[in-house]
PDB file of N, CA and C in Angstrom:
ATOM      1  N   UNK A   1     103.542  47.782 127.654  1.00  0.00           N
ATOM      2  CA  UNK A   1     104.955  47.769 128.020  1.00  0.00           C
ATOM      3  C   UNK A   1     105.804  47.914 126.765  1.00  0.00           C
ATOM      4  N   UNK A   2     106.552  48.740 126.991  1.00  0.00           N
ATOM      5  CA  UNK A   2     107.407  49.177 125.438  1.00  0.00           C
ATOM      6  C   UNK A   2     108.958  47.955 125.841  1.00  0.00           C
ATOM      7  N   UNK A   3     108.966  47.385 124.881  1.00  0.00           N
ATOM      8  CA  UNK A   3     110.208  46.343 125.174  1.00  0.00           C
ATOM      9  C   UNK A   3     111.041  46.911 123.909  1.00  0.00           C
ATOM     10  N   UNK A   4     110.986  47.266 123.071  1.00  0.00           N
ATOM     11  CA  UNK A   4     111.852  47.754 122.031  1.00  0.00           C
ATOM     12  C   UNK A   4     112.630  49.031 122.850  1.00  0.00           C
ATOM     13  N   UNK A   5     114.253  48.779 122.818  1.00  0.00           N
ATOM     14  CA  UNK A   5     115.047  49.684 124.298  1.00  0.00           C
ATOM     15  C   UNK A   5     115.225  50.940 123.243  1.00  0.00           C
ATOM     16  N   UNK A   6     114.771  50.611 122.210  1.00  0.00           N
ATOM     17  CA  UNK A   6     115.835  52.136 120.765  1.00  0.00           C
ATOM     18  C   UNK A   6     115.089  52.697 120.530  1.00  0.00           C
ATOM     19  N   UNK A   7     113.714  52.577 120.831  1.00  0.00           N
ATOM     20  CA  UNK A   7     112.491  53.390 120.940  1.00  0.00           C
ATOM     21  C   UNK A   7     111.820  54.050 122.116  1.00  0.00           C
ATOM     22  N   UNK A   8     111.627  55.391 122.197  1.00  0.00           N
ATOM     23  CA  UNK A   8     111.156  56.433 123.469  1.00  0.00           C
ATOM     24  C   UNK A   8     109.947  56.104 123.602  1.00  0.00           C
ATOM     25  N   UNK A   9     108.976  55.750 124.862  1.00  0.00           N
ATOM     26  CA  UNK A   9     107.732  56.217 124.536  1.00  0.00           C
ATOM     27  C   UNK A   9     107.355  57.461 124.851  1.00  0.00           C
ATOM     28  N   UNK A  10     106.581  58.123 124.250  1.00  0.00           N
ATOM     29  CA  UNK A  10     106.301  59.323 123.962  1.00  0.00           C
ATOM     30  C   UNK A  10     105.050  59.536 124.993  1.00  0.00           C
ATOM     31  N   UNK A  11     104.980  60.382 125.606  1.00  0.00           N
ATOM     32  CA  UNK A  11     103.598  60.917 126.554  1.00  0.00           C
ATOM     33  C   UNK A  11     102.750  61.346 125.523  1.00  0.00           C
ATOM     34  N   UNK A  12     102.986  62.136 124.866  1.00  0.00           N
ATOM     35  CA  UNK A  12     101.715  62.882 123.631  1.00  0.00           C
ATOM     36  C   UNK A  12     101.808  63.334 122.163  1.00  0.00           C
ATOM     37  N   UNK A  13     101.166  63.012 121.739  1.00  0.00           N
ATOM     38  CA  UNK A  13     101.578  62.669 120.367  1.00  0.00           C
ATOM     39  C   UNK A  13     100.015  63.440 119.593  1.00  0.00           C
ATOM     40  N   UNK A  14     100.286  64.435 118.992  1.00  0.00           N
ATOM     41  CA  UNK A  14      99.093  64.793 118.142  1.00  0.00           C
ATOM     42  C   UNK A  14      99.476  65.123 116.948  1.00  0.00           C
ATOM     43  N   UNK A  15      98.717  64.813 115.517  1.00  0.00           N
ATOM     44  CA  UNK A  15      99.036  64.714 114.381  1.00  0.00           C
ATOM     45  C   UNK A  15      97.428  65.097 113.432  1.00  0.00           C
ATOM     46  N   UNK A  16      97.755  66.174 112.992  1.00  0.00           N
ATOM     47  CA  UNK A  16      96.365  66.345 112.359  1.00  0.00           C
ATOM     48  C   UNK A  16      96.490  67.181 110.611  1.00  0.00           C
ATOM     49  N   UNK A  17      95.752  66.788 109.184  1.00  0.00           N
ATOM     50  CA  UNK A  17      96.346  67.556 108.166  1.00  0.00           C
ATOM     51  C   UNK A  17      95.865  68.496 107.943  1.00  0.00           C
ATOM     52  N   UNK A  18      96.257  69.664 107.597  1.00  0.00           N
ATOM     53  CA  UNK A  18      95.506  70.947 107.244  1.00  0.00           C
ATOM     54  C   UNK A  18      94.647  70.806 105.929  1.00  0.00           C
ATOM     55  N   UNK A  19      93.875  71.696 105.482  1.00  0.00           N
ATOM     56  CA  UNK A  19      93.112  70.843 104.103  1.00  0.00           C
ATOM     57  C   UNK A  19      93.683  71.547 103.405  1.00  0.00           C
ATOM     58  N   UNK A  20      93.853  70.369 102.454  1.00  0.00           N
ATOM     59  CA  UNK A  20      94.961  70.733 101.203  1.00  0.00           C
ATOM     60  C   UNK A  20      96.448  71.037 101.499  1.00  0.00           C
ATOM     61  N   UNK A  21      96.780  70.403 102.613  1.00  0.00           N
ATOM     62  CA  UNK A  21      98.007  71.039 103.110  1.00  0.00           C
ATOM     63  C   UNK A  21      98.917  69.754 103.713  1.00  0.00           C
ATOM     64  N   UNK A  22      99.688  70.347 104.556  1.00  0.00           N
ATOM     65  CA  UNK A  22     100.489  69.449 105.412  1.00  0.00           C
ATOM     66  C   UNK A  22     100.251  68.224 106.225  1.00  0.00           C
ATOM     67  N   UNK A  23     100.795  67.174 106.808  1.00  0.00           N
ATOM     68  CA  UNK A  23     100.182  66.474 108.185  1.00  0.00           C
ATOM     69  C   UNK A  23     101.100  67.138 109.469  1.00  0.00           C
ATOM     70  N   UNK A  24     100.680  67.999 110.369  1.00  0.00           N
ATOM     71  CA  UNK A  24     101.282  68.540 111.366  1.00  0.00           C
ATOM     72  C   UNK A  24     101.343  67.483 112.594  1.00  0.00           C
ATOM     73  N   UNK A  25     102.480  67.089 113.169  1.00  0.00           N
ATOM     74  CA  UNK A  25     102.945  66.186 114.254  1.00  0.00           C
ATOM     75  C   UNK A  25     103.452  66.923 115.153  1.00  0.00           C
ATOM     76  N   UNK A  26     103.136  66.991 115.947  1.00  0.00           N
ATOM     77  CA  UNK A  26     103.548  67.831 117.975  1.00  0.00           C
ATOM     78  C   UNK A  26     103.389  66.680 118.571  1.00  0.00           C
ATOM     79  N   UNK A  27     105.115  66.894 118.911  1.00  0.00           N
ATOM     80  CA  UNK A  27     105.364  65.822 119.975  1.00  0.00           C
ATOM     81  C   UNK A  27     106.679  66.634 120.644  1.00  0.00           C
ATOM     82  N   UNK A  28     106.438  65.502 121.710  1.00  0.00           N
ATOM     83  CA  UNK A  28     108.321  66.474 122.811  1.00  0.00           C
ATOM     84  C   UNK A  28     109.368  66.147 121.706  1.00  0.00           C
ATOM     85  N   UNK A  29     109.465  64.731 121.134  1.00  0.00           N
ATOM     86  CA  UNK A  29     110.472  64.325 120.246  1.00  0.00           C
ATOM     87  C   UNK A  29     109.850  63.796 119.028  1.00  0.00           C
ATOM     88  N   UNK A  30     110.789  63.895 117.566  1.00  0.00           N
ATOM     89  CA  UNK A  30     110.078  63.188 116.734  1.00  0.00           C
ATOM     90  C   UNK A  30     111.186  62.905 116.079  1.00  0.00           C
ATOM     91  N   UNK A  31     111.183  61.667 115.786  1.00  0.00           N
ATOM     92  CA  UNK A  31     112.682  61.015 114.651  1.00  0.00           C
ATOM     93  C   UNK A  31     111.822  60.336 113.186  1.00  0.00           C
ATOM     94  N   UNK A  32     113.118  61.181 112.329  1.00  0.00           N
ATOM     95  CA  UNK A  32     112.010  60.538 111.167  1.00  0.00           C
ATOM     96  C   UNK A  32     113.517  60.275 110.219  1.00  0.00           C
ATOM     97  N   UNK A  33     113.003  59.101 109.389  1.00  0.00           N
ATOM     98  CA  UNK A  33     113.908  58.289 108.678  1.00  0.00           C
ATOM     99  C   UNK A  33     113.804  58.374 107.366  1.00  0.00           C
ATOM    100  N   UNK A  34     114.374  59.016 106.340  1.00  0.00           N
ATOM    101  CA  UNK A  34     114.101  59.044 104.966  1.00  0.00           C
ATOM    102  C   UNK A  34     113.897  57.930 104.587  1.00  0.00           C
ATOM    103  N   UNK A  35     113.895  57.778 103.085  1.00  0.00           N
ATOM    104  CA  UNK A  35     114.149  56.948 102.220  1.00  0.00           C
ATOM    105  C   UNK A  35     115.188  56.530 101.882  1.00  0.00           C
ATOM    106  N   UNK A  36     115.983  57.751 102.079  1.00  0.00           N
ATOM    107  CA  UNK A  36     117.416  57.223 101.766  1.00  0.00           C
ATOM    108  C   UNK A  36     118.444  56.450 103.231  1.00  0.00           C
ATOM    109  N   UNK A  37     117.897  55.970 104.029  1.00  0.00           N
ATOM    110  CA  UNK A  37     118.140  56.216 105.110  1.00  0.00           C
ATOM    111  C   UNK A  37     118.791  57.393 106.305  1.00  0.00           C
ATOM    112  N   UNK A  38     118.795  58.570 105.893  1.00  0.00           N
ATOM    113  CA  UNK A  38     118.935  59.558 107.228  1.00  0.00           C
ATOM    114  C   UNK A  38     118.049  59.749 107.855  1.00  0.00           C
ATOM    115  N   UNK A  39     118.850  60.292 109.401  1.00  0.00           N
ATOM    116  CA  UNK A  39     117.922  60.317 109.923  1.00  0.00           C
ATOM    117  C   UNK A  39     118.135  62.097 110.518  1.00  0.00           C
ATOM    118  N   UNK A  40     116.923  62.542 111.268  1.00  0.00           N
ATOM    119  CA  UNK A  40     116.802  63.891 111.514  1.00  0.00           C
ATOM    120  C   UNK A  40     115.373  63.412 113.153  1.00  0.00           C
ATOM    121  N   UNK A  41     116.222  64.451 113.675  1.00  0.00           N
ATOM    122  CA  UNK A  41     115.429  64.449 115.264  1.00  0.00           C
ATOM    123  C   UNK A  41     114.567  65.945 115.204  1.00  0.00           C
ATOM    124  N   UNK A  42     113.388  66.449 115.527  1.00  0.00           N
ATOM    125  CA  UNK A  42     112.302  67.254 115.381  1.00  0.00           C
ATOM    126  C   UNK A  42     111.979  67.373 116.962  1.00  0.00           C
ATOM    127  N   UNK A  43     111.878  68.384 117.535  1.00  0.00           N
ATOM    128  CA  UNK A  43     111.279  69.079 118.742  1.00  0.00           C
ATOM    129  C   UNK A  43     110.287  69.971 118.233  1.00  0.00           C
ATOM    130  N   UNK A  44     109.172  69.745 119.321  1.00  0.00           N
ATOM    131  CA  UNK A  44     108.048  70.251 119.267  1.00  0.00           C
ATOM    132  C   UNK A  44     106.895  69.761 118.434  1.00  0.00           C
ATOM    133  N   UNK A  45     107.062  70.250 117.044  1.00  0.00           N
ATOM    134  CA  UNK A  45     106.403  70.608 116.204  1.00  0.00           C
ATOM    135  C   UNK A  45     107.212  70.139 114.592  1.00  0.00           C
ATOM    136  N   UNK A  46     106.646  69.253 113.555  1.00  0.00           N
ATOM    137  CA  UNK A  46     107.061  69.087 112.175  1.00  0.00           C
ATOM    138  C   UNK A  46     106.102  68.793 111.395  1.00  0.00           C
ATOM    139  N   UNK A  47     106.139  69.225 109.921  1.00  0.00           N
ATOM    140  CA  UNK A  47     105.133  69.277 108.940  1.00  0.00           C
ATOM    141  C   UNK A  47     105.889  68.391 108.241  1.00  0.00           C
ATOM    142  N   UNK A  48     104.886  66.976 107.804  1.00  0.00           N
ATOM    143  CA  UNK A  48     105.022  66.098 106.969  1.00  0.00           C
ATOM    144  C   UNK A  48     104.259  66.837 105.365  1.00  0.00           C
ATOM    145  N   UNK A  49     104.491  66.333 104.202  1.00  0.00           N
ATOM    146  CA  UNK A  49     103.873  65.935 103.471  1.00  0.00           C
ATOM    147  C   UNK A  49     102.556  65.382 103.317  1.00  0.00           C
ATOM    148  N   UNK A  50     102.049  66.242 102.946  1.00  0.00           N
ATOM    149  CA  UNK A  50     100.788  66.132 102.451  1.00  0.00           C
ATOM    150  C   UNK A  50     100.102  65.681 100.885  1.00  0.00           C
ATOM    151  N   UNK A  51     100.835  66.482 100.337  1.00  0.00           N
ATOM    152  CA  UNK A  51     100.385  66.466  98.783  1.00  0.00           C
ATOM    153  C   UNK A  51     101.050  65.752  97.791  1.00  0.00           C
ATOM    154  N   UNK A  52     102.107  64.934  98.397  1.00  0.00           N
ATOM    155  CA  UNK A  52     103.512  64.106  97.508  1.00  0.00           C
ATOM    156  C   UNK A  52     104.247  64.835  96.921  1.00  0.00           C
ATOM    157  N   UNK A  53     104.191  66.063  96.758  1.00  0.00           N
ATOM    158  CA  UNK A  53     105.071  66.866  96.050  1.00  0.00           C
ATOM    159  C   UNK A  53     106.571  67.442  96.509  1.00  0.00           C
ATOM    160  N   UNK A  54     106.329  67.255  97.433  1.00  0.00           N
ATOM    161  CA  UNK A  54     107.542  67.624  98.657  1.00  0.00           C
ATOM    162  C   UNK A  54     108.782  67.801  97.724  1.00  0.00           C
ATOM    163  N   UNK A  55     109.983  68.466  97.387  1.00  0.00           N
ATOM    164  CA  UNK A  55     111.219  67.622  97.108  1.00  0.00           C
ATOM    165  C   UNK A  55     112.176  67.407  98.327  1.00  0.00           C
ATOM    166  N   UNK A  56     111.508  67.309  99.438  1.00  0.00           N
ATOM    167  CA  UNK A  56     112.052  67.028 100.421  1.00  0.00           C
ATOM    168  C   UNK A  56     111.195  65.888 101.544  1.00  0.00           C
ATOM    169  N   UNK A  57     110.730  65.101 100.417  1.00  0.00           N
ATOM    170  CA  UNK A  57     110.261  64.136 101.214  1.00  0.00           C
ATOM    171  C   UNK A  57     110.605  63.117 102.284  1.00  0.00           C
ATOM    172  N   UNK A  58     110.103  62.879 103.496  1.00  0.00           N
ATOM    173  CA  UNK A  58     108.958  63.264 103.789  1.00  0.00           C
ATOM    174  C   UNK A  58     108.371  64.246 104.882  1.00  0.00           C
ATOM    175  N   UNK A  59     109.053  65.160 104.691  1.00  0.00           N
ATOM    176  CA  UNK A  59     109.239  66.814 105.307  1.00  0.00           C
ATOM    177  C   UNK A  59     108.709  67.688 104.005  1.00  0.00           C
ATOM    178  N   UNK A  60     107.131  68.294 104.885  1.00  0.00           N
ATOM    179  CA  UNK A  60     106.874  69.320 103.566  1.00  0.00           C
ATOM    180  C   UNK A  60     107.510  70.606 103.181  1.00  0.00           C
ATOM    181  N   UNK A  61     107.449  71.190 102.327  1.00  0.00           N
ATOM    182  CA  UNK A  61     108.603  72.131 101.921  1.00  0.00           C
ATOM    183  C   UNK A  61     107.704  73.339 101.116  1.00  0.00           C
ATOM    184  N   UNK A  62     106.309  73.305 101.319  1.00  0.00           N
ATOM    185  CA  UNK A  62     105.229  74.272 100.181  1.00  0.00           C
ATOM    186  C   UNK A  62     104.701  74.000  99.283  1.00  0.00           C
ATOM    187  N   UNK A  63     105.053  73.026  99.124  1.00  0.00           N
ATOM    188  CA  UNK A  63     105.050  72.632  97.275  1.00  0.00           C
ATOM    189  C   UNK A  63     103.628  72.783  96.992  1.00  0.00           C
ATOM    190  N   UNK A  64     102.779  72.399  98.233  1.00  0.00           N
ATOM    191  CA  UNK A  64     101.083  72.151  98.119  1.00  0.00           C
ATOM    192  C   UNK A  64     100.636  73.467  97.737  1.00  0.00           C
ATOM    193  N   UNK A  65     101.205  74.884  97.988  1.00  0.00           N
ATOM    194  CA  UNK A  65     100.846  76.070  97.625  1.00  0.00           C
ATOM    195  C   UNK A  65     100.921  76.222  95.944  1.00  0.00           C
ATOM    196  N   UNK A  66     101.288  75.552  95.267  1.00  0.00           N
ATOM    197  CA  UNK A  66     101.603  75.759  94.059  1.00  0.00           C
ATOM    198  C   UNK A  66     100.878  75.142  93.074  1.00  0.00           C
ATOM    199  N   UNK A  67      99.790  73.963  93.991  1.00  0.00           N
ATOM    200  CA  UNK A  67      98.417  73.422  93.947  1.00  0.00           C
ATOM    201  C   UNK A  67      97.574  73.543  93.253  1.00  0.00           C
ATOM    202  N   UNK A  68      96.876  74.375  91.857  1.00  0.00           N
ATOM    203  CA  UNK A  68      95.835  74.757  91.133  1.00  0.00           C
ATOM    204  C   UNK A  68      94.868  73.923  92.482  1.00  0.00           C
ATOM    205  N   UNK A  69      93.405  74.774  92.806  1.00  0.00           N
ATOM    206  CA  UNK A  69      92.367  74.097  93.536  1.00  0.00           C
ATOM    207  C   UNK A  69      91.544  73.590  92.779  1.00  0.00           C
TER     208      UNK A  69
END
């Protein structure tokens, strides 16, 4: 039972990282909260950070391409 009223529950939720890459999240909705506190609402589909490099953390932005392997 979800008792927190400011929180959705979500039917499906899949989250998986590419290697060497992103963490990909598919969901109907996704709210994500910086650091600095903003906030930003995501449909469908959003790529987290993977590699810490982000300068748009914690939304990846490529940076992992720039990677030496």
């Amino acid at each position: 039972m979800n008792t927190d009223k400011d929180k959705p529950i979500q039917s499906s939720v899949s989250i998986f990282q590419k290697p060497s890459g992103p963490i990909v999240v598919s969901a109907e909705q996704i709210d994500v909260q910086k650091n600095d506190g903003a906030k930003q609402q995501f449909f469908g589909k959003l790529s987290l950070c993977g590699c810490g490099r982000s300068n748009n953390l914690p939304l990846c932005d490529g940076s992992h391409k720039n990677i030496a392997s």
